[in-house]
C-alpha atoms as a PDB file:
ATOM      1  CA  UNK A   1      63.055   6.176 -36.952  1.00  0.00           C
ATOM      2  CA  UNK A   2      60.103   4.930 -38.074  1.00  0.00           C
ATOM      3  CA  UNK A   3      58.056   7.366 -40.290  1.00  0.00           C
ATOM      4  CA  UNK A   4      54.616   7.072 -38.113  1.00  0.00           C
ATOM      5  CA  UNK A   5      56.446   6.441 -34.960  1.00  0.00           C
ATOM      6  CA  UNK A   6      55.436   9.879 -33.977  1.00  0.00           C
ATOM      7  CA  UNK A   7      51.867   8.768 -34.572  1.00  0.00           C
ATOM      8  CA  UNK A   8      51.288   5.924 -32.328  1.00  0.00           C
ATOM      9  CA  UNK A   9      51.518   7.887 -29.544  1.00  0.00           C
ATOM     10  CA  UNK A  10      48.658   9.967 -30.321  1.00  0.00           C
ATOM     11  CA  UNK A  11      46.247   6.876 -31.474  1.00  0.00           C
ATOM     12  CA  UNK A  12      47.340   5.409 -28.081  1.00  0.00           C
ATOM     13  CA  UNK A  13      45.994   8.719 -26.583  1.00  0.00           C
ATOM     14  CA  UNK A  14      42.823   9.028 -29.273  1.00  0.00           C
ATOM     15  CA  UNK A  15      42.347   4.950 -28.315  1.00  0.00           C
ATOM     16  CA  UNK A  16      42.207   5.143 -24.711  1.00  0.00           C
ATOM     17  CA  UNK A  17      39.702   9.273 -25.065  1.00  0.00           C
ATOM     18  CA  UNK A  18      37.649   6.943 -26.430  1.00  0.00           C
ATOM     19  CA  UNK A  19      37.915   4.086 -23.625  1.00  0.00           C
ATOM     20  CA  UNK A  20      37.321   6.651 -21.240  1.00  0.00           C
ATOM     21  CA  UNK A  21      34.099   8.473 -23.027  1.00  0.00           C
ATOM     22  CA  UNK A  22      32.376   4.424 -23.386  1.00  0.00           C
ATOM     23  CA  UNK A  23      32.644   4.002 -19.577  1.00  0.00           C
ATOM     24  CA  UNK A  24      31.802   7.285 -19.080  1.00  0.00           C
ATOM     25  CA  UNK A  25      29.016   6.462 -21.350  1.00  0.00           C
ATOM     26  CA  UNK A  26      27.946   3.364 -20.270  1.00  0.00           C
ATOM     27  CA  UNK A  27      27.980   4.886 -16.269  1.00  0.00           C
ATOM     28  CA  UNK A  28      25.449   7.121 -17.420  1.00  0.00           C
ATOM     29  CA  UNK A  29      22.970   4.223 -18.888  1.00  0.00           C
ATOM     30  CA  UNK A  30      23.234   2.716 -15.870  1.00  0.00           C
ATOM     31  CA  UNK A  31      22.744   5.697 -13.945  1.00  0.00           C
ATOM     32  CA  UNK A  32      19.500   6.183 -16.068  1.00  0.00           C
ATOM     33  CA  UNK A  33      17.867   2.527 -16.566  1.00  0.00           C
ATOM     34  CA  UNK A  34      18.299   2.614 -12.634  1.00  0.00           C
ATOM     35  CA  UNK A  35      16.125   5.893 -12.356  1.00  0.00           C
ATOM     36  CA  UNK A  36      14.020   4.245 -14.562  1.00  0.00           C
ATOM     37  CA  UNK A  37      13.340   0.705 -12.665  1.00  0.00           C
ATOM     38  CA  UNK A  38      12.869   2.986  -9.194  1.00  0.00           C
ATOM     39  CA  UNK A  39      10.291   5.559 -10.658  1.00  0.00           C
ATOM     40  CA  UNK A  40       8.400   2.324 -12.013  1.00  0.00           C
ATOM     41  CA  UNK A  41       8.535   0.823  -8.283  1.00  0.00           C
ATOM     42  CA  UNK A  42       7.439   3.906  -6.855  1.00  0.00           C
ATOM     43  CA  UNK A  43       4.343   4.053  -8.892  1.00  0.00           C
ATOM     44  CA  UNK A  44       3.358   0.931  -8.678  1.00  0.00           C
ATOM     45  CA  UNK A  45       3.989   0.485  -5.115  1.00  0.00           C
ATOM     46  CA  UNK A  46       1.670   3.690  -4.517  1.00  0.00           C
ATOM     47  CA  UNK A  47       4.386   6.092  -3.686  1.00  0.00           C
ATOM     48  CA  UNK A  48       5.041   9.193  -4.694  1.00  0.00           C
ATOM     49  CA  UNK A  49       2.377  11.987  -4.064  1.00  0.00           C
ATOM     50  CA  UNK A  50      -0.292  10.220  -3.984  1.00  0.00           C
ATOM     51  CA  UNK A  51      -1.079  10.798  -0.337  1.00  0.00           C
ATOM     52  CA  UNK A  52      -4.304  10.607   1.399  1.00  0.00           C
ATOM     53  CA  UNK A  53      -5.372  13.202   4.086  1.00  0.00           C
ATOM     54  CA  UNK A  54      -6.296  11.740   7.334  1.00  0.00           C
ATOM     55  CA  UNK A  55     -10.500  11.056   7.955  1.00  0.00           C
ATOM     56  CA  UNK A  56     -12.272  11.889  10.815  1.00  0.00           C
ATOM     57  CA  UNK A  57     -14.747   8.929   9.222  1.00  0.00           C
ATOM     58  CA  UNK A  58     -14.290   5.359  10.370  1.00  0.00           C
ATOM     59  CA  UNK A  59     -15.516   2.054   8.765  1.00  0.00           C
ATOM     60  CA  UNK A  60     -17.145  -0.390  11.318  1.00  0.00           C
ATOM     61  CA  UNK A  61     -18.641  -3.864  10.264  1.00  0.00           C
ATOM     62  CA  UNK A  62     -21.601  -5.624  12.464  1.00  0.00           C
ATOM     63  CA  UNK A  63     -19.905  -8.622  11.931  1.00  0.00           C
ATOM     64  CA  UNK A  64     -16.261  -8.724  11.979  1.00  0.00           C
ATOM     65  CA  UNK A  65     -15.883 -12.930  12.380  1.00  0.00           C
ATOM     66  CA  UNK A  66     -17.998 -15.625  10.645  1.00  0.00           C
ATOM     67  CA  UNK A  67     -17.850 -19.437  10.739  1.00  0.00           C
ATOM     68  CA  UNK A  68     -18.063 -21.708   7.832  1.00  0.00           C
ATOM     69  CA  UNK A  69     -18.412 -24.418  10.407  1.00  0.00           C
ATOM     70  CA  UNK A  70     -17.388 -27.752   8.724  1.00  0.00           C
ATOM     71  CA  UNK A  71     -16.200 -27.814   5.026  1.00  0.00           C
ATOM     72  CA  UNK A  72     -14.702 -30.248   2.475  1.00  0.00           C
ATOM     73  CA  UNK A  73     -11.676 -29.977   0.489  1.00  0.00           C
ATOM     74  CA  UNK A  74     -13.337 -31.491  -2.242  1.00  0.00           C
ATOM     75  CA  UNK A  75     -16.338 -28.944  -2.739  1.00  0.00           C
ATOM     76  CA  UNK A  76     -14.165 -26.343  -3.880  1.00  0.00           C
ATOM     77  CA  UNK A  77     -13.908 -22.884  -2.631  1.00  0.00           C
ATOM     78  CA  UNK A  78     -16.584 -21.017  -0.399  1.00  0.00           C
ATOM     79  CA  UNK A  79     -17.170 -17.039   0.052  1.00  0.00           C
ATOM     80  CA  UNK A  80     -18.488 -15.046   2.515  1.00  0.00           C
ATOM     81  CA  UNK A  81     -19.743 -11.016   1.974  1.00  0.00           C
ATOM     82  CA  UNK A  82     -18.481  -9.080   4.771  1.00  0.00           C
ATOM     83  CA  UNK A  83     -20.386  -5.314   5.025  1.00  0.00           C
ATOM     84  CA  UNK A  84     -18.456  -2.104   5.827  1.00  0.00           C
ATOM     85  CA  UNK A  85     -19.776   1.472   6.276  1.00  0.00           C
ATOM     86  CA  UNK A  86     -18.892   4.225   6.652  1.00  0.00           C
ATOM     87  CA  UNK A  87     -20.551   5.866  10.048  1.00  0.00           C
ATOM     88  CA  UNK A  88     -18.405   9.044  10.109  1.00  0.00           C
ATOM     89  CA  UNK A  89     -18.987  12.257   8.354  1.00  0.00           C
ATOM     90  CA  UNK A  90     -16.324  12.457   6.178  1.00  0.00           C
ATOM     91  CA  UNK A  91     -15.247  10.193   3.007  1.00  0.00           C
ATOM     92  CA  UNK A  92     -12.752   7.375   4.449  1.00  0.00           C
ATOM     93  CA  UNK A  93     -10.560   5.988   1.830  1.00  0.00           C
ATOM     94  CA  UNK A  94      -9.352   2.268   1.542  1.00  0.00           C
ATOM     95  CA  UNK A  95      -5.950   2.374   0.706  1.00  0.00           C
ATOM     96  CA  UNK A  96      -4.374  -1.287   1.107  1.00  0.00           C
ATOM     97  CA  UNK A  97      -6.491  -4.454   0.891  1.00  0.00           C
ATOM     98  CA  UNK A  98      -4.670  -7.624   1.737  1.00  0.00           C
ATOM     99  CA  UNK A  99      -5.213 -11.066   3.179  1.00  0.00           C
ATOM    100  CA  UNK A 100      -3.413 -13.484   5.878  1.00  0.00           C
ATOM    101  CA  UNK A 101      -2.723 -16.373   3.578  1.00  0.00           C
ATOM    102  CA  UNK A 102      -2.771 -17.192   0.195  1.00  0.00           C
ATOM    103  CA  UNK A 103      -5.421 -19.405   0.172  1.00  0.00           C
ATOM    104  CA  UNK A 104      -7.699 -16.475   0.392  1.00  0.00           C
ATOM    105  CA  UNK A 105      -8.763 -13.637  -1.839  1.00  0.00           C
ATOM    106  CA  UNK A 106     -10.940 -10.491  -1.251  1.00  0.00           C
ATOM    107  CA  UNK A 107     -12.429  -7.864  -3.282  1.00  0.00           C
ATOM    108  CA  UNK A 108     -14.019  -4.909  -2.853  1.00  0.00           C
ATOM    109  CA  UNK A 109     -17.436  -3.870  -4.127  1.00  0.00           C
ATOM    110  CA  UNK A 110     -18.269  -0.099  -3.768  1.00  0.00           C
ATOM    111  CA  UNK A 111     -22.198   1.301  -3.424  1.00  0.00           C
ATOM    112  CA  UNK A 112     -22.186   2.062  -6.868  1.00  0.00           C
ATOM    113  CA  UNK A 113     -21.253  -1.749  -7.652  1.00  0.00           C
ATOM    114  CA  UNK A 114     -18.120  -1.491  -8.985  1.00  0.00           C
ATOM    115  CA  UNK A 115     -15.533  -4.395  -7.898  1.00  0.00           C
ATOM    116  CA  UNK A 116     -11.852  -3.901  -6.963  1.00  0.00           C
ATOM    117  CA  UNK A 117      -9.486  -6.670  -6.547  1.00  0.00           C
ATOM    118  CA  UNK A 118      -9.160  -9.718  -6.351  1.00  0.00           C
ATOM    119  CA  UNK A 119      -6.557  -8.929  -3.523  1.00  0.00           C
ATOM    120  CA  UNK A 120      -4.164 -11.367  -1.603  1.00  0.00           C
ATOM    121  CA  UNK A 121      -1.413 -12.000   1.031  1.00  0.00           C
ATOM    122  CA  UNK A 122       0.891  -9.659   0.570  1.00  0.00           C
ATOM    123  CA  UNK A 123       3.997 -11.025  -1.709  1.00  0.00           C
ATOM    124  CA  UNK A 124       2.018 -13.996  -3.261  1.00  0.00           C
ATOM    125  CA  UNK A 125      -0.458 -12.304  -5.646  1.00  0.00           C
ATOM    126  CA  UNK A 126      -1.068  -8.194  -6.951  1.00  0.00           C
ATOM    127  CA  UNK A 127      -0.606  -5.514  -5.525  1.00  0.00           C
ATOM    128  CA  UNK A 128      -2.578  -4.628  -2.330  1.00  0.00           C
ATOM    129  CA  UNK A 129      -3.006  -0.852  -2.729  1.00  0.00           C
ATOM    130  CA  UNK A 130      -6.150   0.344  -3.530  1.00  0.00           C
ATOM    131  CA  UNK A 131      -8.188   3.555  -2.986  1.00  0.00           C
ATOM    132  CA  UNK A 132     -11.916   3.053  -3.070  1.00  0.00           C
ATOM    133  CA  UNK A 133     -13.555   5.826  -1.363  1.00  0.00           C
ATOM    134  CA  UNK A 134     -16.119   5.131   0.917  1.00  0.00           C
ATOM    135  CA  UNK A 135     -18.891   8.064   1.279  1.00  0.00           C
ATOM    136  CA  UNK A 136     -20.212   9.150   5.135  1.00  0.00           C
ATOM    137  CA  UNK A 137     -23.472   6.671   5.458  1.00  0.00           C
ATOM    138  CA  UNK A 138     -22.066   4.440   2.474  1.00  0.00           C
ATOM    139  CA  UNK A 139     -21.417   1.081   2.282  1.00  0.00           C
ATOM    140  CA  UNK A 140     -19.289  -1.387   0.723  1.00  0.00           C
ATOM    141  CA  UNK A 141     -19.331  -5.324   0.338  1.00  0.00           C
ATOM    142  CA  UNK A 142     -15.962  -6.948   1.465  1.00  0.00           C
ATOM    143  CA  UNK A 143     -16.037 -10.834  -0.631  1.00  0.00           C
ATOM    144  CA  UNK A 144     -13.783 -13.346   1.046  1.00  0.00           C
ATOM    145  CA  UNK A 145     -13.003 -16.166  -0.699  1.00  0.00           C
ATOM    146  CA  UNK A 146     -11.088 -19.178   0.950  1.00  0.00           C
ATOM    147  CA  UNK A 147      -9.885 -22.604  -1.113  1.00  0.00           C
ATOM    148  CA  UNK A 148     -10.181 -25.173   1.859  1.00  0.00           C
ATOM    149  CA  UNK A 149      -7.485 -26.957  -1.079  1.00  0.00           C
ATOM    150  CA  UNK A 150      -5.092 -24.282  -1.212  1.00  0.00           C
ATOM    151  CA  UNK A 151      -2.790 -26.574   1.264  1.00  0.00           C
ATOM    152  CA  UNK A 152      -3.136 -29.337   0.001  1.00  0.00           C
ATOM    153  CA  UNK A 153      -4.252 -33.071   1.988  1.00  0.00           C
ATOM    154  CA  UNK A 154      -1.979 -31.080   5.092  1.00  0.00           C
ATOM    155  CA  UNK A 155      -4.329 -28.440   5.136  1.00  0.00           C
ATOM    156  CA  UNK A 156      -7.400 -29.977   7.369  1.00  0.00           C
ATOM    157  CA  UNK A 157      -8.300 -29.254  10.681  1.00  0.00           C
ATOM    158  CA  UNK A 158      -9.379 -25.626  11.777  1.00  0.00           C
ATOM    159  CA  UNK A 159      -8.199 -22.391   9.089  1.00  0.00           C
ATOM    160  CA  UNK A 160      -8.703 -19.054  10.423  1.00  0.00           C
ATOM    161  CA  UNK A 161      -7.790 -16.498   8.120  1.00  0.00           C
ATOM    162  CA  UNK A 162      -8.311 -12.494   8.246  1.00  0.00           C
ATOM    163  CA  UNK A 163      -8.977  -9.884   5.425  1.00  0.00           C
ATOM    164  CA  UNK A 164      -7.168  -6.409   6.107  1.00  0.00           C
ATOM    165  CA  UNK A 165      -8.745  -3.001   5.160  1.00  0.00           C
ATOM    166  CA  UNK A 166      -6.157  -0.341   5.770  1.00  0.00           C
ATOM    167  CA  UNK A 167      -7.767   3.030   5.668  1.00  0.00           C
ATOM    168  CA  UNK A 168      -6.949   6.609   6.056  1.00  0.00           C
ATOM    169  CA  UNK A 169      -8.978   6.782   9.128  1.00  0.00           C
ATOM    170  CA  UNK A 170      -7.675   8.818  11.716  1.00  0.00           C
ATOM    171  CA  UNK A 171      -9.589   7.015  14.717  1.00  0.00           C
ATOM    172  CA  UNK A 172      -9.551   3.246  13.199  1.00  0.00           C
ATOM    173  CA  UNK A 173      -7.363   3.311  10.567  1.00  0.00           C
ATOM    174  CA  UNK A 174      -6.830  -0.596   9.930  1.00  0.00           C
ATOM    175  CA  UNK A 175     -10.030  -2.974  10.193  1.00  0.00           C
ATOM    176  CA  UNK A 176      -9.260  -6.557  10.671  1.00  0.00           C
ATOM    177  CA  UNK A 177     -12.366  -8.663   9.015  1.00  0.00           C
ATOM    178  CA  UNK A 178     -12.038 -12.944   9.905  1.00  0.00           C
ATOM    179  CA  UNK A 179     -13.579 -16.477   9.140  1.00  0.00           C
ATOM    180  CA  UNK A 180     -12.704 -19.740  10.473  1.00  0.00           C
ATOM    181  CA  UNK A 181     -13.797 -23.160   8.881  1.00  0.00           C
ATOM    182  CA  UNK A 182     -13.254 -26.526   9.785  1.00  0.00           C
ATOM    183  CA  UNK A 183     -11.734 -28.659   7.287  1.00  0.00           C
ATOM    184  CA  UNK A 184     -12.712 -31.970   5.733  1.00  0.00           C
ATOM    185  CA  UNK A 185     -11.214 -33.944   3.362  1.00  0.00           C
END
């Protein structure tokens, strides 16, 4: 018999303790990074308890559709200001901002003059939640921006795009704001 015979079987034992404690190990980094990667989503997809109460305010615009009429592909992009206010008496919050094609952008600009955004469609550009408090008698500037180019020498003929506002309105709680343009090469 070999003198360390005896011992092989407990390195064997010792070896595969050890085995057992790295994937043990390694389960639990996993386990973790994963906990990590969905609290990150959470935050940044507005989640979490960041809830707003429901408004008995509403945001209305006098004009909800406007018409570039005819534009050309090769002057670039063109912006319209859509106004919102707030004809309720409570505080309505704008949550989500978001757009119906990338070819468009909107921001935000509160009555103090600050600007949020630039906001897009949804999957193409940052993220759409927001939360820009609108004040009962307030208003705020929607900007719309469209790039007749965006589409490229396919892209003439009539574009209609819309501008989203979701709010925490009770009564109206998504506004839909819209432009259409003819386009030129």
């Amino acid at each position: 018999m070999h003198p360390f015979k005896h011992m092989n079987g407990y390195f064997g034992i010792k070896k595969m303790k050890l085995k057992n404690k790295n994937i043990i190990l390694l389960i639990i980094g996993i386990l973790f990074l994963i906990g990590i990667v969905s609290l990150i989503a959470t935050q940044e997809s507005g989640g979490g308890s960041k809830s707003t109460a429901y408004s008995a305010g509403a945001l209305t615009a006098p004009e909800r559709i406007f018409d570039f009429s005819t534009i050309s592909m090769k002057n670039g992009t063109v912006s319209h200001r859509f106004e919102v206010q707030n004809d309720g008496e409570e505080p309505v919050v704008i949550e989500k901002v978001y757009t119906s094609c990338m070819c468009t952008v909107a921001s935000v600009i509160d009555s103090d003059g600050k600007t949020y955004g630039e906001f897009g469609m949804p999957g193409h550009s940052g993220p759409s939640r927001t939360r820009i408090e609108v004040a009962p008698g307030k208003k705020a500037i929607v900007e719309a921006v469209f790039d007749p180019a965006a589409h490229g020498p396919s892209g003439v003929g009539l574009a209609q795009r819309s501008i989203y506002l979701e709010t925490n309105s009770a009564a109206s709680p998504k506004l839909e704001l819209a432009f259409q343009a003819m386009v030129t090469r």
